[in-house]
N, C-alpha and C. Protein backbone atom coordinates (compact mmCIF):
# COMPACT_ATOMS: atom_id res chain seq x y z
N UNK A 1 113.51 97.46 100.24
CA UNK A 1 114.66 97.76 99.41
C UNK A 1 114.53 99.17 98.85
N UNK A 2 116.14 100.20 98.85
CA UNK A 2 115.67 101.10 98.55
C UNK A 2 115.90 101.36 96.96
N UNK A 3 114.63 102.21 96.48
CA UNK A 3 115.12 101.82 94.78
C UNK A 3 115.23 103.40 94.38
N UNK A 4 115.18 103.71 93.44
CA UNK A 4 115.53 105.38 92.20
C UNK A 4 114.71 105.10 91.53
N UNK A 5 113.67 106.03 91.07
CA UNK A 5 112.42 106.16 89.97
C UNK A 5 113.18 107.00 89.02
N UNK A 6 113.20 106.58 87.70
CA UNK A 6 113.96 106.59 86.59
C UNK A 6 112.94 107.59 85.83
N UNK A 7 113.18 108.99 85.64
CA UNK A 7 111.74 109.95 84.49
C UNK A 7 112.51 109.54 82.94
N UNK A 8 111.55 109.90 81.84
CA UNK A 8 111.95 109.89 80.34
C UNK A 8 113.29 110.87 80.30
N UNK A 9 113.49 111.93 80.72
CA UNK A 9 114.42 113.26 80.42
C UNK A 9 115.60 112.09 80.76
N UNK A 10 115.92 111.75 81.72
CA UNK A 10 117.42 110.63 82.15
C UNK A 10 117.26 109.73 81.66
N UNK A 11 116.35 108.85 80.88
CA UNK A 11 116.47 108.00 80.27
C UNK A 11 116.88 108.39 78.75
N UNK A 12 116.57 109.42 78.27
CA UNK A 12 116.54 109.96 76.88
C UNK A 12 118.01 110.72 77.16
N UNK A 13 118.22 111.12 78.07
CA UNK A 13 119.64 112.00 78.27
C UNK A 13 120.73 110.83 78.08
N UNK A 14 120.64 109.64 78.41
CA UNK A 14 121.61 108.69 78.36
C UNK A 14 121.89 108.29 77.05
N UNK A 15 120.70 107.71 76.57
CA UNK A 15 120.79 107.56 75.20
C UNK A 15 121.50 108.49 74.00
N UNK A 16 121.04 109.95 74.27
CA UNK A 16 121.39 110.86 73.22
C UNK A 16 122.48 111.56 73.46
N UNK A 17 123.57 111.20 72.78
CA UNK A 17 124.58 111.44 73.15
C UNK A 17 124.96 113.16 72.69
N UNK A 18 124.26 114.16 72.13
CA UNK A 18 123.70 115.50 71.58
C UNK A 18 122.95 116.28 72.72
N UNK A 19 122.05 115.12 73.71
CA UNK A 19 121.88 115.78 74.90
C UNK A 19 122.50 116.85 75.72
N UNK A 20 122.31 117.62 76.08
CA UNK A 20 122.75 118.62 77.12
C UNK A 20 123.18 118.09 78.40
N UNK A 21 122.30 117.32 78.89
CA UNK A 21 122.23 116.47 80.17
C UNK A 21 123.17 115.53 79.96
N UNK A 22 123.46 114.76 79.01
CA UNK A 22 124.46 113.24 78.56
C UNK A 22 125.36 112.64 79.29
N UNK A 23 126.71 113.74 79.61
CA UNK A 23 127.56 113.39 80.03
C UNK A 23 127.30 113.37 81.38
N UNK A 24 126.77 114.30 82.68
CA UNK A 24 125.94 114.17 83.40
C UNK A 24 125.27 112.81 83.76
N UNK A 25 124.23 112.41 83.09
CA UNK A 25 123.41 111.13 82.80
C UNK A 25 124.15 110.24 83.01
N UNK A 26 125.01 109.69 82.15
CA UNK A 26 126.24 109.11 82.39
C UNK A 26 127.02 108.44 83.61
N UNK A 27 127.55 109.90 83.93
CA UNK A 27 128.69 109.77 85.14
C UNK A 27 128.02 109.30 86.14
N UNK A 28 125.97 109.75 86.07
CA UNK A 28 125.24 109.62 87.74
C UNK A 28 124.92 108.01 87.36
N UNK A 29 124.80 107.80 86.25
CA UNK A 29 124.37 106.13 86.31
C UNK A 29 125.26 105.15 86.16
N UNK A 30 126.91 105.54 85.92
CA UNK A 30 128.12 104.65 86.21
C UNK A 30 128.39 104.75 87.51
N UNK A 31 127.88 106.05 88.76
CA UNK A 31 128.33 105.58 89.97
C UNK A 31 126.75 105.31 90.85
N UNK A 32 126.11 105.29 90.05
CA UNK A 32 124.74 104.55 91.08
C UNK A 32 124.85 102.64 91.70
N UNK A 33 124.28 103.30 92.44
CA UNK A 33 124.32 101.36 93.39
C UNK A 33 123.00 100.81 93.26
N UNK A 34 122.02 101.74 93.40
CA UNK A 34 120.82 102.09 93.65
C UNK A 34 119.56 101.21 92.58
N UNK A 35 119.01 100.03 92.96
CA UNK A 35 118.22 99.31 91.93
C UNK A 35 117.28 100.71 91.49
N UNK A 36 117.06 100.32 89.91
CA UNK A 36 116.38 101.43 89.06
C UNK A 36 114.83 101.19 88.80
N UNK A 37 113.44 101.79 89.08
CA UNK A 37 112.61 101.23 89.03
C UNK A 37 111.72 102.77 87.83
N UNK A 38 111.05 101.97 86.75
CA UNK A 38 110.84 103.11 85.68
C UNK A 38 108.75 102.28 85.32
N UNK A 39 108.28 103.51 85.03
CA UNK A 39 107.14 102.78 84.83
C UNK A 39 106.33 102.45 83.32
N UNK A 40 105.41 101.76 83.00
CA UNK A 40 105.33 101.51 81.46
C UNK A 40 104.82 102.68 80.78
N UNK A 41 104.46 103.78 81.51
CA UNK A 41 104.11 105.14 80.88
C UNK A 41 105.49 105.56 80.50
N UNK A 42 106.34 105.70 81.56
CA UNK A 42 107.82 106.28 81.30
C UNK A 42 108.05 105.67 79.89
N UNK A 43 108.25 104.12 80.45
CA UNK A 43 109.04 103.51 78.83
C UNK A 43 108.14 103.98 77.57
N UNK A 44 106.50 103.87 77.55
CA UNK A 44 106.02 104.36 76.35
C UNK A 44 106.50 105.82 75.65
N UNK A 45 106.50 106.51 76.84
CA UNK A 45 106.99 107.80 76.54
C UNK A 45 109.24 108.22 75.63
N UNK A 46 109.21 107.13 76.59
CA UNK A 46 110.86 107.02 76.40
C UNK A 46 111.00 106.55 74.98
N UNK A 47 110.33 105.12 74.79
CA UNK A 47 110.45 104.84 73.32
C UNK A 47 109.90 105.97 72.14
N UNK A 48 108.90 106.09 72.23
CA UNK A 48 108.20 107.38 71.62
C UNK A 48 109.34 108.37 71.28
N UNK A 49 109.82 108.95 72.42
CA UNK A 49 110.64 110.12 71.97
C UNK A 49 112.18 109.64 71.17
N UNK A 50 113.07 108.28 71.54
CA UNK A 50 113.76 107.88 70.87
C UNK A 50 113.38 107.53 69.47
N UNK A 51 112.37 107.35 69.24
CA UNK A 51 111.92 106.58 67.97
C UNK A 51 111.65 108.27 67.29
N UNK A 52 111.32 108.92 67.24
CA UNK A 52 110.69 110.19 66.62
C UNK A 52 112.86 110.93 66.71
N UNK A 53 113.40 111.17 67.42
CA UNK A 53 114.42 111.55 67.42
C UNK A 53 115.56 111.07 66.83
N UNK A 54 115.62 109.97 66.75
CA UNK A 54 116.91 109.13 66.92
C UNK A 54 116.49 107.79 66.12
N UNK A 55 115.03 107.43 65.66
CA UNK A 55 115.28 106.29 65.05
C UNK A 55 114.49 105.44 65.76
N UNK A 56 114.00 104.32 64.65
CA UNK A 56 113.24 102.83 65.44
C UNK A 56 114.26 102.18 65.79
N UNK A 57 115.83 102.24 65.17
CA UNK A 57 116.76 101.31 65.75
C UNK A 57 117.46 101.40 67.23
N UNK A 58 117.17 102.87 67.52
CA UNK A 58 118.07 103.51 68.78
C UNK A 58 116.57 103.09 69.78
N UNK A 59 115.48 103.17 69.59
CA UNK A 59 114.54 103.21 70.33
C UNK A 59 114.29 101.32 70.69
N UNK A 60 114.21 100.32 69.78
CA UNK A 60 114.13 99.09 69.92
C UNK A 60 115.14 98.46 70.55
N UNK A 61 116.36 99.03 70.47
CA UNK A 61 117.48 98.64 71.28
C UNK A 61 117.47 99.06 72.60
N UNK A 62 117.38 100.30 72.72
CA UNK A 62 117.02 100.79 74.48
C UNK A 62 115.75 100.20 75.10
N UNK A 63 114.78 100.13 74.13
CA UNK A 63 113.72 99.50 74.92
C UNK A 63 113.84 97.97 75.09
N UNK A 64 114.26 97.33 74.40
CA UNK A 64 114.94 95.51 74.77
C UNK A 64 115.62 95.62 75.81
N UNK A 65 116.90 96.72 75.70
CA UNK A 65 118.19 96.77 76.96
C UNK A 65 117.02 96.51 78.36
N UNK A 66 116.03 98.02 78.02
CA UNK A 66 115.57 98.22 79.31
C UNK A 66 114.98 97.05 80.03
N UNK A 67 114.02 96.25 78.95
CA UNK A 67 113.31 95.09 79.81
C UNK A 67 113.81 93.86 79.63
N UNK A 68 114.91 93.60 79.14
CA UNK A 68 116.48 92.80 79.62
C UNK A 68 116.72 92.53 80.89
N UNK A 69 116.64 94.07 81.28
CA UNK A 69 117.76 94.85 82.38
C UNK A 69 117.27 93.78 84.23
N UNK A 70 118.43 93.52 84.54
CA UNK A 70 117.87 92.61 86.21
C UNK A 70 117.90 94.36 87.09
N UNK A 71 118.80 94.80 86.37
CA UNK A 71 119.43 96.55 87.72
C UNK A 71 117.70 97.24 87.49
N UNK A 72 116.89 96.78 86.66
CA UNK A 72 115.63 97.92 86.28
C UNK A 72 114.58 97.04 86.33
N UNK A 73 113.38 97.49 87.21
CA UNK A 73 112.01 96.81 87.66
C UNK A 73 111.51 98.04 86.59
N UNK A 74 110.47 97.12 85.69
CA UNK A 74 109.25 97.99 85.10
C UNK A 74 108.29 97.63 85.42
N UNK A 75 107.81 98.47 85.90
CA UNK A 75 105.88 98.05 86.32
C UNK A 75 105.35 98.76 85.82
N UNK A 76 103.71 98.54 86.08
CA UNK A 76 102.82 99.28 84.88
C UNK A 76 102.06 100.20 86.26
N UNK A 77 101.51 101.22 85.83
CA UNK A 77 100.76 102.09 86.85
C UNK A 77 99.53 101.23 86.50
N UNK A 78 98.81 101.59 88.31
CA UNK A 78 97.94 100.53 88.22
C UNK A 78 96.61 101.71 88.25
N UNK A 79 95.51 101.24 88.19
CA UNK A 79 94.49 102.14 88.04
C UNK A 79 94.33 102.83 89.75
N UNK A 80 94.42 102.37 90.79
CA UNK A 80 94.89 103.57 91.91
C UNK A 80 95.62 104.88 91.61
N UNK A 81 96.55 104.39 90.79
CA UNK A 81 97.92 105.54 90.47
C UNK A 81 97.02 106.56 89.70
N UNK A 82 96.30 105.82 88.65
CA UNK A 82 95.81 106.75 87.65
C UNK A 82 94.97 107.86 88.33
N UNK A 83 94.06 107.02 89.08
CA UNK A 83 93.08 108.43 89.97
C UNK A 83 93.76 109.12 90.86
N UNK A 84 95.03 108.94 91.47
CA UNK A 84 95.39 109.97 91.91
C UNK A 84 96.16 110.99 90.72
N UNK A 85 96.33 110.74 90.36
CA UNK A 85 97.43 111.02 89.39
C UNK A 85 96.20 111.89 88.77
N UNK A 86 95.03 111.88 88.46
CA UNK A 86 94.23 112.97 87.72
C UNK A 86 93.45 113.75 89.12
N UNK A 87 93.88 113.64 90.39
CA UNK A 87 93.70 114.42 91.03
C UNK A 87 94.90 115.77 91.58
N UNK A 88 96.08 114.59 91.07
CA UNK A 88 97.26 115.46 91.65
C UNK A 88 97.02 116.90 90.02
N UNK A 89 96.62 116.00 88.88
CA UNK A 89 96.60 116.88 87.58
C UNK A 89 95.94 117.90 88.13
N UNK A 90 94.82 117.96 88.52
CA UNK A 90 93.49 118.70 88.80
C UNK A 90 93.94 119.62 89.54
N UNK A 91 94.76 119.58 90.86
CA UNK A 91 94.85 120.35 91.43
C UNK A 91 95.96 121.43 91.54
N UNK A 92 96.97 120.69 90.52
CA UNK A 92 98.05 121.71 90.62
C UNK A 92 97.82 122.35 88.47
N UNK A 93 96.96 122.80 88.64
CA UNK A 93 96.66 123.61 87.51
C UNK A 93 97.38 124.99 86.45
N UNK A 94 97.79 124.72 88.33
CA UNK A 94 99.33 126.45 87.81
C UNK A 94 100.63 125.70 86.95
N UNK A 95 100.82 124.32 87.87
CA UNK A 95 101.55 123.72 87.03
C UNK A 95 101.55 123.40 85.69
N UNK A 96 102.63 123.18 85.17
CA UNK A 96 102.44 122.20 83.66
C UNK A 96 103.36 120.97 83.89
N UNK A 97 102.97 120.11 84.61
CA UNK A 97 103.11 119.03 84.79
C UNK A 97 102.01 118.24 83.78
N UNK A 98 103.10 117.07 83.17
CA UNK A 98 102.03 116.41 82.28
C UNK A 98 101.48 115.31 82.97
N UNK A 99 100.52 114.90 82.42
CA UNK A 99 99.54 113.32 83.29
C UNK A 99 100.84 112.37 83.51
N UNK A 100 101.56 112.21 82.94
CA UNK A 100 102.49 111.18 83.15
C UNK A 100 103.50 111.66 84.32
N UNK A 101 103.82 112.74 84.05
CA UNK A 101 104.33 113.35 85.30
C UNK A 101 103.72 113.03 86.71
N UNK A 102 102.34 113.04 86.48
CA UNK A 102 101.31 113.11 87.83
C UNK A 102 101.40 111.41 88.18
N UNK A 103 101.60 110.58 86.97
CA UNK A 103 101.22 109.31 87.14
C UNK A 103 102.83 108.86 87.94
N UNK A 104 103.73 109.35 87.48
CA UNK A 104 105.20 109.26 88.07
C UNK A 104 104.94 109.61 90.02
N UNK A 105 104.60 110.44 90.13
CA UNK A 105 103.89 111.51 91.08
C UNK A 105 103.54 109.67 91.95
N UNK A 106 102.32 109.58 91.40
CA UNK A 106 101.49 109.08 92.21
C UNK A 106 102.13 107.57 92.71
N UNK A 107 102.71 107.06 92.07
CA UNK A 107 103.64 105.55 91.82
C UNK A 107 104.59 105.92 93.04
N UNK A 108 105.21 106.78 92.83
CA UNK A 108 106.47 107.27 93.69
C UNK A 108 105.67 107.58 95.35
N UNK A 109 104.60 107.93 95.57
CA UNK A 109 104.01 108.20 96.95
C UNK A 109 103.65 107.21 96.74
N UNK A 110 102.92 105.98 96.30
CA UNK A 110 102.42 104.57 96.71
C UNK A 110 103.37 103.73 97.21
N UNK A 111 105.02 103.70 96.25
CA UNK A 111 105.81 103.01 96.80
C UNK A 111 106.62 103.09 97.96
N UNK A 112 106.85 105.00 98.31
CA UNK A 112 107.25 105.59 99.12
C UNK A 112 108.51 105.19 98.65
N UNK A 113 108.66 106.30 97.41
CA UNK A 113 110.38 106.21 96.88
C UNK A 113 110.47 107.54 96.84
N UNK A 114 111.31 108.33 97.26
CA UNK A 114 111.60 109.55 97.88
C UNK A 114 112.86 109.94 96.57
N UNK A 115 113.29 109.36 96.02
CA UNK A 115 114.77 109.97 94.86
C UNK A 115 113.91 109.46 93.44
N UNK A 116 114.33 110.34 92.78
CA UNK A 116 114.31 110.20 91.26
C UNK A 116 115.27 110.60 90.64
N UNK A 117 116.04 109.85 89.47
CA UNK A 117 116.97 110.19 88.19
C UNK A 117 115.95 110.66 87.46
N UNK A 118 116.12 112.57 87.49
CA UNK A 118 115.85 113.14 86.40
C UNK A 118 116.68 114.34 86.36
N UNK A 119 116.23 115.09 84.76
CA UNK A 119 116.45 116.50 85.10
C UNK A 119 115.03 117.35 85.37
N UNK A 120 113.82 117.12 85.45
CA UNK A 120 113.13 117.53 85.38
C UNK A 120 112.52 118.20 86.94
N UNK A 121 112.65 119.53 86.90
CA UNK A 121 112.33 120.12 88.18
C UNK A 121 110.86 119.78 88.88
N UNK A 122 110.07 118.85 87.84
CA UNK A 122 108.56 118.96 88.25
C UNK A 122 108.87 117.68 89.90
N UNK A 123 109.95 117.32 89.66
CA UNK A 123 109.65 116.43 90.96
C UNK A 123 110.26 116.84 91.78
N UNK A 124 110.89 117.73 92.05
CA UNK A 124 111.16 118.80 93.87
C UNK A 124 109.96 119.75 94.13
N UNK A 125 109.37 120.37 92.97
CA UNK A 125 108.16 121.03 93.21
C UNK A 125 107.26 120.14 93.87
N UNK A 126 107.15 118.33 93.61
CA UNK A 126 106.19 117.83 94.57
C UNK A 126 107.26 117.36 95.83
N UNK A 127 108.14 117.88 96.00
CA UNK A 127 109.39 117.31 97.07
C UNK A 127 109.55 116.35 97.31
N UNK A 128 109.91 115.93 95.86
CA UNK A 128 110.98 114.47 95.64
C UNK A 128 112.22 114.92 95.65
N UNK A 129 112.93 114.38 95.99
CA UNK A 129 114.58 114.43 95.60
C UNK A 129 115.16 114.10 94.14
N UNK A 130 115.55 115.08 93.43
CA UNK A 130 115.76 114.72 92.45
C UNK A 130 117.44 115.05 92.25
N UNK A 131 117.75 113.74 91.30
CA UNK A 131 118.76 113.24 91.54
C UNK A 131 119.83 113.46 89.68
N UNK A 132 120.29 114.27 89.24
CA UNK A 132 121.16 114.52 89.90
C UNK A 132 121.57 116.05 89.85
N UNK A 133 120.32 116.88 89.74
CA UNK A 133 119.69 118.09 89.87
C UNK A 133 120.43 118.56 91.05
């Protein structure tokens, strides 16, 4: 089945309606078909930044919606992911890709999911398709 790896920036762009990205965010996830698959680093990260921005109420509500959600698989990175993921860190040094980035990275080549909903350019630099960039 083919699925969309969901980063924090499109998840946080949806939510915040002050976003830059928002309306964007929006329009690409009212015409997606595409089951949504996000990982428990993402969501830690996602809640984190809603909760510091926007509130424990905006952040407890998106994070219930999310693991509610049947359209959204959350899985947890498994410790494979992690060691690559501090090798992919290691080696792209020029980058500033964060560990979670790398851990996104590494999930996305295990599952062999080729698209991501983000805005974040760090995933065409590893030549993902990023969606809706």
């Amino acid at each position: 089945m083919k699925r969309l790896f969901v980063d924090t920036g499109a998840w946080y762009a949806l939510v915040d309606k002050n976003d830059p990205d928002h309306k964007e965010a929006l329009s690409f996830i009212k015409n997606n078909k595409i089951p949504l698959l996000t990982t428990n680093f993402i969501f830690d990260e996602t809640i984190t930044l809603l909760r510091s921005r926007l509130g424990w109420s905006v952040a407890k509500e998106f994070g219930q919606r999310l693991k509610d959600s049947r359209f959204v698989s959350l899985i947890s990175v498994e410790d494979e992911d992690e060691e690559k993921a501090w090798e992919i860190f290691l080696k792209y040094k020029d980058k500033d890709f964060s560990y979670t980035d790398c851990t996104s990275f590494a999930v996305m080549k295990r599952l062999k999911i080729d698209f991501a909903f983000t805005f974040d350019s760090h995933f065409q630099t590893m030549k993902f398709n990023a969606m809706p960039l």
